[in-house]
Each structure stands twice: as C-alpha cells, then as structure tokens.
Protein backbone atom coordinates (compact mmCIF):
# COMPACT_ATOMS: atom_id res chain seq x y z
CA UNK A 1 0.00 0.00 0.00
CA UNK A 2 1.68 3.30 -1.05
CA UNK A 3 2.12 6.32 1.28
CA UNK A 4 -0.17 9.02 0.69
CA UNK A 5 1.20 12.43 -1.09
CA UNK A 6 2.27 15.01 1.44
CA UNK A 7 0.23 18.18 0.76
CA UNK A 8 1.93 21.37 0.71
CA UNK A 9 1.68 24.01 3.28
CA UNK A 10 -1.30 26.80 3.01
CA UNK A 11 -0.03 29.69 0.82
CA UNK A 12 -2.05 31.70 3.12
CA UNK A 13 0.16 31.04 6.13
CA UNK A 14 3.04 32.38 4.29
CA UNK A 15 1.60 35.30 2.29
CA UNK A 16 0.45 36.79 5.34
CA UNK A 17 2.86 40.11 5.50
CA UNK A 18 3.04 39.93 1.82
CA UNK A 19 -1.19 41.12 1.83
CA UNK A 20 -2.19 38.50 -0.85
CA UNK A 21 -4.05 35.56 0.29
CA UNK A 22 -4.32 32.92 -2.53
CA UNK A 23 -7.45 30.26 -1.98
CA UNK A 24 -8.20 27.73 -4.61
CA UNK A 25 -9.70 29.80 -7.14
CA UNK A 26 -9.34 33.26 -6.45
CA UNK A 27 -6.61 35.81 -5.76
CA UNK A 28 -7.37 38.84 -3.26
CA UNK A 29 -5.03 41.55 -3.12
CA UNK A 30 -5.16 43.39 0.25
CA UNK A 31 -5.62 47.39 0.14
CA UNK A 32 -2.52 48.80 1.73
CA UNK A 33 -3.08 50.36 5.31
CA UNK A 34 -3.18 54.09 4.85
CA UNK A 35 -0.35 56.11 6.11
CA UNK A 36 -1.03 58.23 9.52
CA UNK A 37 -1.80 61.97 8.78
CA UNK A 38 1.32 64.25 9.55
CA UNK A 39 1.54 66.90 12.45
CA UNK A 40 0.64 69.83 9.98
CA UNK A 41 -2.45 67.72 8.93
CA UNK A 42 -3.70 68.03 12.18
CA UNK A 43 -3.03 71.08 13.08
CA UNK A 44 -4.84 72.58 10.40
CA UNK A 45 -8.17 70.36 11.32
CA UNK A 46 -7.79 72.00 15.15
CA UNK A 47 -7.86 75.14 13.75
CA UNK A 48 -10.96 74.48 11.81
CA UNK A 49 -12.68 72.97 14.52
CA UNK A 50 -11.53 75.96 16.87
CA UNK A 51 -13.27 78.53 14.43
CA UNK A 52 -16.43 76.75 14.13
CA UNK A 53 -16.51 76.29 18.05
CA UNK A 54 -15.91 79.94 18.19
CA UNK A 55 -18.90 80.74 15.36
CA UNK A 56 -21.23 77.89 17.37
CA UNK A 57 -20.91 79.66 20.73
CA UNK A 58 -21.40 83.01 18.88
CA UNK A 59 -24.48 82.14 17.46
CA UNK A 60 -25.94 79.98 20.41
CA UNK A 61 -24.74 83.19 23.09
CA UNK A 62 -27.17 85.67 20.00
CA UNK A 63 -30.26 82.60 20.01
CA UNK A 64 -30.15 82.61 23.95
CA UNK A 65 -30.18 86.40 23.92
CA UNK A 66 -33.05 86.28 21.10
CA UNK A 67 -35.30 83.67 22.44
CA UNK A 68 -37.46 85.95 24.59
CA UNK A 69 -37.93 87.54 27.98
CA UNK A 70 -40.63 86.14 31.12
CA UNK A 71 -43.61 89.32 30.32
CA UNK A 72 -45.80 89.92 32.97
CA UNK A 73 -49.17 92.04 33.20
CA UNK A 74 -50.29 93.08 36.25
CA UNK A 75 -54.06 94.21 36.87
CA UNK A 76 -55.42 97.23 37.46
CA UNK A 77 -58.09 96.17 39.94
CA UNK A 78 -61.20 97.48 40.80
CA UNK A 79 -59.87 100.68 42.61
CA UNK A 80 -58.68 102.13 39.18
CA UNK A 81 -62.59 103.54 37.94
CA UNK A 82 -63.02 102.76 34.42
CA UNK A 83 -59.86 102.82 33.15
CA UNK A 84 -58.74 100.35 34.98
CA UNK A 85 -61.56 98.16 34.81
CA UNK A 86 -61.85 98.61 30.33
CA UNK A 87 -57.43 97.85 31.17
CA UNK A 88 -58.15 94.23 32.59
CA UNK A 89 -60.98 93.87 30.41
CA UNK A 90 -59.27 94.83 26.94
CA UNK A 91 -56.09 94.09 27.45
CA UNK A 92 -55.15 91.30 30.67
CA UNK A 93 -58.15 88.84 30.50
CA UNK A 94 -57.56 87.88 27.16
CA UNK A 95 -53.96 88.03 26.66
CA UNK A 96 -53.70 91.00 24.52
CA UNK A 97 -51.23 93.22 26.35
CA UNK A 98 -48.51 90.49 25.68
CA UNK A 99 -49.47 89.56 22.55
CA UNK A 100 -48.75 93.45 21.53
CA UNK A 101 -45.37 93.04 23.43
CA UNK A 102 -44.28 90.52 21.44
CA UNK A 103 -44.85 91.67 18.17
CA UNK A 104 -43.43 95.08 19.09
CA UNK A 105 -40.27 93.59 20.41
CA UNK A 106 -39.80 91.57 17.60
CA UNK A 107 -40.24 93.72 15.24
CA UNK A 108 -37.89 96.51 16.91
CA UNK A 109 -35.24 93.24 17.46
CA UNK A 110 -35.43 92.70 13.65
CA UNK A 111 -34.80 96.49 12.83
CA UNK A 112 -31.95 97.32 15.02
CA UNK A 113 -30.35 93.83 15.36
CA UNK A 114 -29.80 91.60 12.05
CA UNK A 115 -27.10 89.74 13.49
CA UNK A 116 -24.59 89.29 16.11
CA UNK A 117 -22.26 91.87 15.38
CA UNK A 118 -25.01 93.78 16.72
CA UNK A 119 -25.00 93.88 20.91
CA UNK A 120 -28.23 93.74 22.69
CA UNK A 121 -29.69 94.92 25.69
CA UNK A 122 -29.76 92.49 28.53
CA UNK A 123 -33.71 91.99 28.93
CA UNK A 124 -35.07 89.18 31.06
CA UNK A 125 -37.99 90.52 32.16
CA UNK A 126 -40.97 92.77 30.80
CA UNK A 127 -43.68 93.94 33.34
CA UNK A 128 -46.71 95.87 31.79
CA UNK A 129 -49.11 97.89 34.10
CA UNK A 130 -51.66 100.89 34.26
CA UNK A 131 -49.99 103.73 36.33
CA UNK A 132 -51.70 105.22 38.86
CA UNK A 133 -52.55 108.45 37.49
CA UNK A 134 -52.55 110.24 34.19
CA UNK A 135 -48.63 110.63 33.03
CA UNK A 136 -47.57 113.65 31.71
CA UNK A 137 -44.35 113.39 29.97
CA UNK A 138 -45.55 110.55 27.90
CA UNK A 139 -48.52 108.15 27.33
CA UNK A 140 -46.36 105.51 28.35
CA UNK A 141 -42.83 105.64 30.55
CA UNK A 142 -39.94 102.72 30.68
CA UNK A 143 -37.97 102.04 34.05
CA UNK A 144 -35.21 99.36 34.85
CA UNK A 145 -35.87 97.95 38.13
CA UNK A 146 -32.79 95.53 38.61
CA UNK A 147 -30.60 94.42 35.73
CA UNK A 148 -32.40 92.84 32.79
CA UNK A 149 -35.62 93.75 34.50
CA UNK A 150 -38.13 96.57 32.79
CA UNK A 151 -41.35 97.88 33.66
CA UNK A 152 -43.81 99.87 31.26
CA UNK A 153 -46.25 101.68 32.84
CA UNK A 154 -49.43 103.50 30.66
CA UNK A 155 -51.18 106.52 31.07
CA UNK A 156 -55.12 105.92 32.07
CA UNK A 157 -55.72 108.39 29.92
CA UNK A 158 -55.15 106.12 27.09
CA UNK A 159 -58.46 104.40 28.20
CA UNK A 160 -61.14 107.06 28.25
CA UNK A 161 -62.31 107.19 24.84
CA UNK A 162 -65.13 105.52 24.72
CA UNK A 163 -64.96 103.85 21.59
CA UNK A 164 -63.90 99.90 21.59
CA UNK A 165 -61.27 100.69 19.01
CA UNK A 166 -59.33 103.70 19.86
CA UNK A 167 -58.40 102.54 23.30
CA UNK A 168 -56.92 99.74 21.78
CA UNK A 169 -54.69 101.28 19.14
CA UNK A 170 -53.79 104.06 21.50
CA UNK A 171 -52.48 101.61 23.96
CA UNK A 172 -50.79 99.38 21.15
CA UNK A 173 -49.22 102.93 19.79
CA UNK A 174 -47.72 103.18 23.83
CA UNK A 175 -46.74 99.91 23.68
CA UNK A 176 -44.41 100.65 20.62
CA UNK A 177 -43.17 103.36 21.95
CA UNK A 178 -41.76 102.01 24.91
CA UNK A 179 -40.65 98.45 23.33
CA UNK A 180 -38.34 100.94 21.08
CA UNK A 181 -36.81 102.98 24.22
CA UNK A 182 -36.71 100.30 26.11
CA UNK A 183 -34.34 98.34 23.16
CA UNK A 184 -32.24 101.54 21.85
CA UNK A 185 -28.78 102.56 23.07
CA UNK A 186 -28.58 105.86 24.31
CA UNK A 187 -24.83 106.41 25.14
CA UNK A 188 -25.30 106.16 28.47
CA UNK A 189 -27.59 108.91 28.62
CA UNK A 190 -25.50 111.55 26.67
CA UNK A 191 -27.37 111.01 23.10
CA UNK A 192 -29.02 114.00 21.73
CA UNK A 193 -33.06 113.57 22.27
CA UNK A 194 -33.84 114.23 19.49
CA UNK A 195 -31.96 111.85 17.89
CA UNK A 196 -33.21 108.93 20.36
CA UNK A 197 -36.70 110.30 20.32
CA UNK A 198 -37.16 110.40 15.88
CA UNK A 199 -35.13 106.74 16.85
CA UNK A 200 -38.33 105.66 18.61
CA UNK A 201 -40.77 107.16 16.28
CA UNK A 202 -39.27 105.95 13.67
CA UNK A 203 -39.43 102.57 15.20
CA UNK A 204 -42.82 102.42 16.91
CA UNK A 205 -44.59 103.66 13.83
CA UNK A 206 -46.59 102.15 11.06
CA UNK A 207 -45.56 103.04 7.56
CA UNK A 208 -48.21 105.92 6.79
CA UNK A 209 -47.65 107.65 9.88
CA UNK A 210 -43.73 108.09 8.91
CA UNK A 211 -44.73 109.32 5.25
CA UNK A 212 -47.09 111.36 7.26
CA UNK A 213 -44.22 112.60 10.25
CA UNK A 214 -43.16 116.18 9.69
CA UNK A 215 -39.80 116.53 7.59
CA UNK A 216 -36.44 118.36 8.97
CA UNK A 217 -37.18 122.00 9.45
CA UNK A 218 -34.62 124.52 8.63
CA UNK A 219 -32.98 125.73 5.53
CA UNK A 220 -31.00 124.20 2.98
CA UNK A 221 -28.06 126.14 4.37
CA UNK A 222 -28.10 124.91 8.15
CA UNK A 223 -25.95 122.58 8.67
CA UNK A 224 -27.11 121.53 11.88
CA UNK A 225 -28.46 118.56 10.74
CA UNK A 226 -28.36 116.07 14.17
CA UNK A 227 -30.41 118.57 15.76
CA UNK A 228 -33.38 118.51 13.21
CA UNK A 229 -33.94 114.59 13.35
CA UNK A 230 -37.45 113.06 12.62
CA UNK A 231 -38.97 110.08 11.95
CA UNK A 232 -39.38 111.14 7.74
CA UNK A 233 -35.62 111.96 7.65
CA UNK A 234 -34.47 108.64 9.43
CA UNK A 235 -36.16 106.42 7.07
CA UNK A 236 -34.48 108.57 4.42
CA UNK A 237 -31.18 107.85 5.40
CA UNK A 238 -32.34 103.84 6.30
CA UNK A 239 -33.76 103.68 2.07
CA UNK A 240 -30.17 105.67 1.30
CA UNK A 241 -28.41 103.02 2.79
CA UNK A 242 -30.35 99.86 4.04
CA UNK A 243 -29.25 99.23 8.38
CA UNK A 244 -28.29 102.89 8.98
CA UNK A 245 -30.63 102.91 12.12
CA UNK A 246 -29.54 99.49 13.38
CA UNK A 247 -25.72 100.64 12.72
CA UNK A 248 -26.17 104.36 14.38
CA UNK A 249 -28.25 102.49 17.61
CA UNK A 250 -24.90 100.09 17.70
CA UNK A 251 -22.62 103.56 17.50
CA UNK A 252 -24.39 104.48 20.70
CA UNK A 253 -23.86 101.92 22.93
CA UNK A 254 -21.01 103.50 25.19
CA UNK A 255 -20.44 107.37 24.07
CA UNK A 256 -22.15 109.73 21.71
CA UNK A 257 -20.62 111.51 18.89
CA UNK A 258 -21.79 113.38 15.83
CA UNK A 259 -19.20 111.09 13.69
CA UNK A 260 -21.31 108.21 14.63
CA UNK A 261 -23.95 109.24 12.07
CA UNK A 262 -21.59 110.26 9.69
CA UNK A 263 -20.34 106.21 9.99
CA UNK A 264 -23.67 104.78 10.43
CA UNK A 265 -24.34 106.49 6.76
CA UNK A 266 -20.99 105.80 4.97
CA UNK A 267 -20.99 109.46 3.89
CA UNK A 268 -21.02 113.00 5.39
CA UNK A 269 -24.28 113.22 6.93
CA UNK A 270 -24.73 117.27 6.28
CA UNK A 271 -24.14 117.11 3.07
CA UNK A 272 -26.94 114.60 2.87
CA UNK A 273 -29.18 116.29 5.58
CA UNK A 274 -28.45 119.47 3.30
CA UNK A 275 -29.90 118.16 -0.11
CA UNK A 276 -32.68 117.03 1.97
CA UNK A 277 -33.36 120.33 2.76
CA UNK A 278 -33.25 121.54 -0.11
CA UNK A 279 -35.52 119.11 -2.32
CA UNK A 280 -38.00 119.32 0.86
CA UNK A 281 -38.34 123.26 0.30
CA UNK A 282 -38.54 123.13 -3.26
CA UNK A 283 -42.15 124.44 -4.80
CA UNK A 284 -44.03 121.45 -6.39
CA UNK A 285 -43.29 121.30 -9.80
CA UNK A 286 -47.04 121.08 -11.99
CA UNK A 287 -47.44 117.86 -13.24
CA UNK A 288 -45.45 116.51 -10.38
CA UNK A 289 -45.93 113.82 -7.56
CA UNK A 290 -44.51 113.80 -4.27
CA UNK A 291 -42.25 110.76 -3.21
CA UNK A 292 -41.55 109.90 0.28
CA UNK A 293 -37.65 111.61 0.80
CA UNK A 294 -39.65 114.66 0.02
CA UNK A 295 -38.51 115.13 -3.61
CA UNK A 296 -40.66 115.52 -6.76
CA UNK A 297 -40.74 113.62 -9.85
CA UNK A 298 -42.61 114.71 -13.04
CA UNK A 299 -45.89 112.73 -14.22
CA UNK A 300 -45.78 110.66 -17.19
C-alpha cells in the first residue's frame, strides 16, 4: 500500500505580511493600510474645529439672547374707575397686552439687530401695568428695576375714549413706543433727544404715519443737521443706505458723537441732511408727484 502524497503548506500562512491571500480559485489583493496623517495635517483640522466652536458659541450666546424675555401684566383692579376696569378687560383677560409686546419687540429686534455683530440689551424681564394716574411726559414711561428687568407703565388716559377701538390702538401705539426705548442705546444717557426720540418714532410707527411725520425743518443752508432729526428723515437715510438705524443704535452703545452718524451712513451726513433740505423746500413742480424723501418727480 503506497504512502499518501504530502500536501503542501497553506499559501495563506506564508503570504500573510506579503497582503495577498491565494485560496483555490481566487486571488485577493489586500488594500494597503493608509499612512497616519502628519503633524501639519492636524493642526490645520484644530484650527478648523476651533473657528467653528468659536462661530457655534457666537451664534448659540445671539439665540439665547433672542429667544425671549418672562412678560408679565399686572391688573389694574377694581380701585382704578373705568380705566382700569376697560385695562383688565381689553387688554389682561384675554392676553392681549402680551401679545402686543411681542410683536413690538420683535419687530424693533429685527430692525436694530440683524445679526450678532449687533449687541443687545440684557432683557429678562418685561412687566406691563396701568400707572396710577394720568402721566404727563408721555402716554407711556420705561424704568429698569434691577438688571435685565423693565417695567412699562401707561397713562389711564389712554383708556377714556369711549370707543372699543381707539383705546386699543392708543395703547398698542404706547406699547411701541416704549418696546423701542426700552431696546435703543442711548450712550449712556448723553445722546441727543432728538436723535433717540425720531429713533423711537421711527421705530414704533406704522408706515403711513412716517410718510405722514413732519420733515427736517430749517434751511438748505443749516448745517445743523443732528439737531433737526425726525422720523421722515431717518427712514431717508435707512432707504439711502439699508441698516443705517440698526448701525447708528450700535454707534451708541457707550459714548455719543456726531461722527457716529456720519459712519452709520458711509458718507457725510450734512451734506446729505443738506440736499434734503433743499428738495424738501422746493415748490411742487405742476405735473409733479410727491415721493416719500420729500422730492418731486414729473408725471408721465
């Protein structure tokens, strides 16, 4: 009886550091293991990941600060007379009051801060409530309690026309008013009021009543410009270049200076504020239509 044949040894055994493993029928060629990335590789990738951690915190820190703030309305009880009774009856039983602060803050947010670069006010807190007697600065006033903390107060005297609808845009009108001071910079107090004040005009009011806002007085010559602000002339300079009013409220976070407008606009602002003027004082031309920087065009 013969001896049977001695098989050889598996090829795979020995091809083993070579990468190729050879079965009975087919051939597999092993990719080669990829070579480690070099120091500079790296370095580069922590850099990228340190700028977008940078950018992610940025733009969570502007969410948090743009999510919202606690509002609360207080009543005005039955010790107010009528006022205060058509208050809570118009404006806290059914949610209103906050319904008008939100859409005033959010629409004052969106005006004077498009994006980060843009520092806000710290507001945690909004508390809305009748004052106790007629004000008569204002038909509404703003005070900071503690830090973050705000309290709007309204004028009864909002509340005693007798009509169901005029109450209620006279108090949404307030409400604008103070959402915008309560939002805008004011250099820590040294900003010229008349600049702040056509600021929250400008802000707080609907479309027609700007086109319908009384221009800058004075003559084409008077180059006092920043002290004949309005509401008309500051949504001049916003359609001359779009984000002037967001840009100048920014400027006036810490100090006041005239150059702030002159950078808010990207241009000398008396040489604008002077052609203003002067197309504003110009006699209507027949023919002609009226356009809303107070210039004239001819009819077609």
């Amino acid at each position: 009886m013969e001896a049977p044949l001695l098989l050889p040894l598996s090829t795979a055994a020995c091809s083993s550091s070579s990468g190729i493993t050879v079965d009975d029928d087919t051939t597999t060629v092993l990719s080669p293991t990829p070579a480690r990335s070099s120091p500079s590789g790296r370095s580069i990738l922590a850099r990228y990941l340190a700028v977008l951690l940078v950018a992610s915190v940025s733009l969570f820190a502007h969410g948090e600060a743009s999510k919202g703030f606690r509002i609360d309305v207080v009543g005005a009880g039955t010790q107010g007379g009528v006022a205060a009774r058509r208050f809570d009856l118009l404006f806290v039983s059914n949610g209103r009051a906050e319904r008008l602060l939100h859409r005033a803050s959010r629409a004052v947010e969106d005006a004077l801060f498009p994006d980060p670069s843009f520092p806000r006010r710290r507001v945690t807190r909004v508390t809305v409530r009748m004052a106790g007697g007629n004000l008569t600065a204002a038909d509404a006033t703003v005070d900071a309690n503690a830090a973050g903390e705000y309290v709007i107060s309204l004028s009864p005297r909002l509340l005693s026309d007798a009509g169901s609808d005029k109450p209620v845009d006279a108090v949404a009108a307030a409400v604008r008013r103070a959402v915008a001071r309560m939002w805008l910079w004011d250099a820590r107090g040294a900003a010229p009021a008349r600049v702040t004040e056509s600021m929250v005009e400008y802000l707080a009011a609907v479309p027609d009543d700007v086109e319908a806002s009384s221009p800058v007085e004075g003559d084409a010559s008077n180059t006092q410009c920043i002290s004949r602000f309005s509401p008309r002339f500051l949504k001049h300079l916003e359609r001359r270049r779009a984000g002037f009013v967001a840009r100048l409220n920014r400027a006036m976070r810490d100090r006041w200076s005239d150059a702030a407008v002159d950078a808010a606009l990207g241009a000398p602002a008396r040489s604008v504020c002077a052609a203003y003027l002067a197309a504003s004082v110009q006699p209507p031309v027949v023919g002609s239509t009226s356009v809303a920087d107070g210039s004239t065009v001819a009819a077609v």
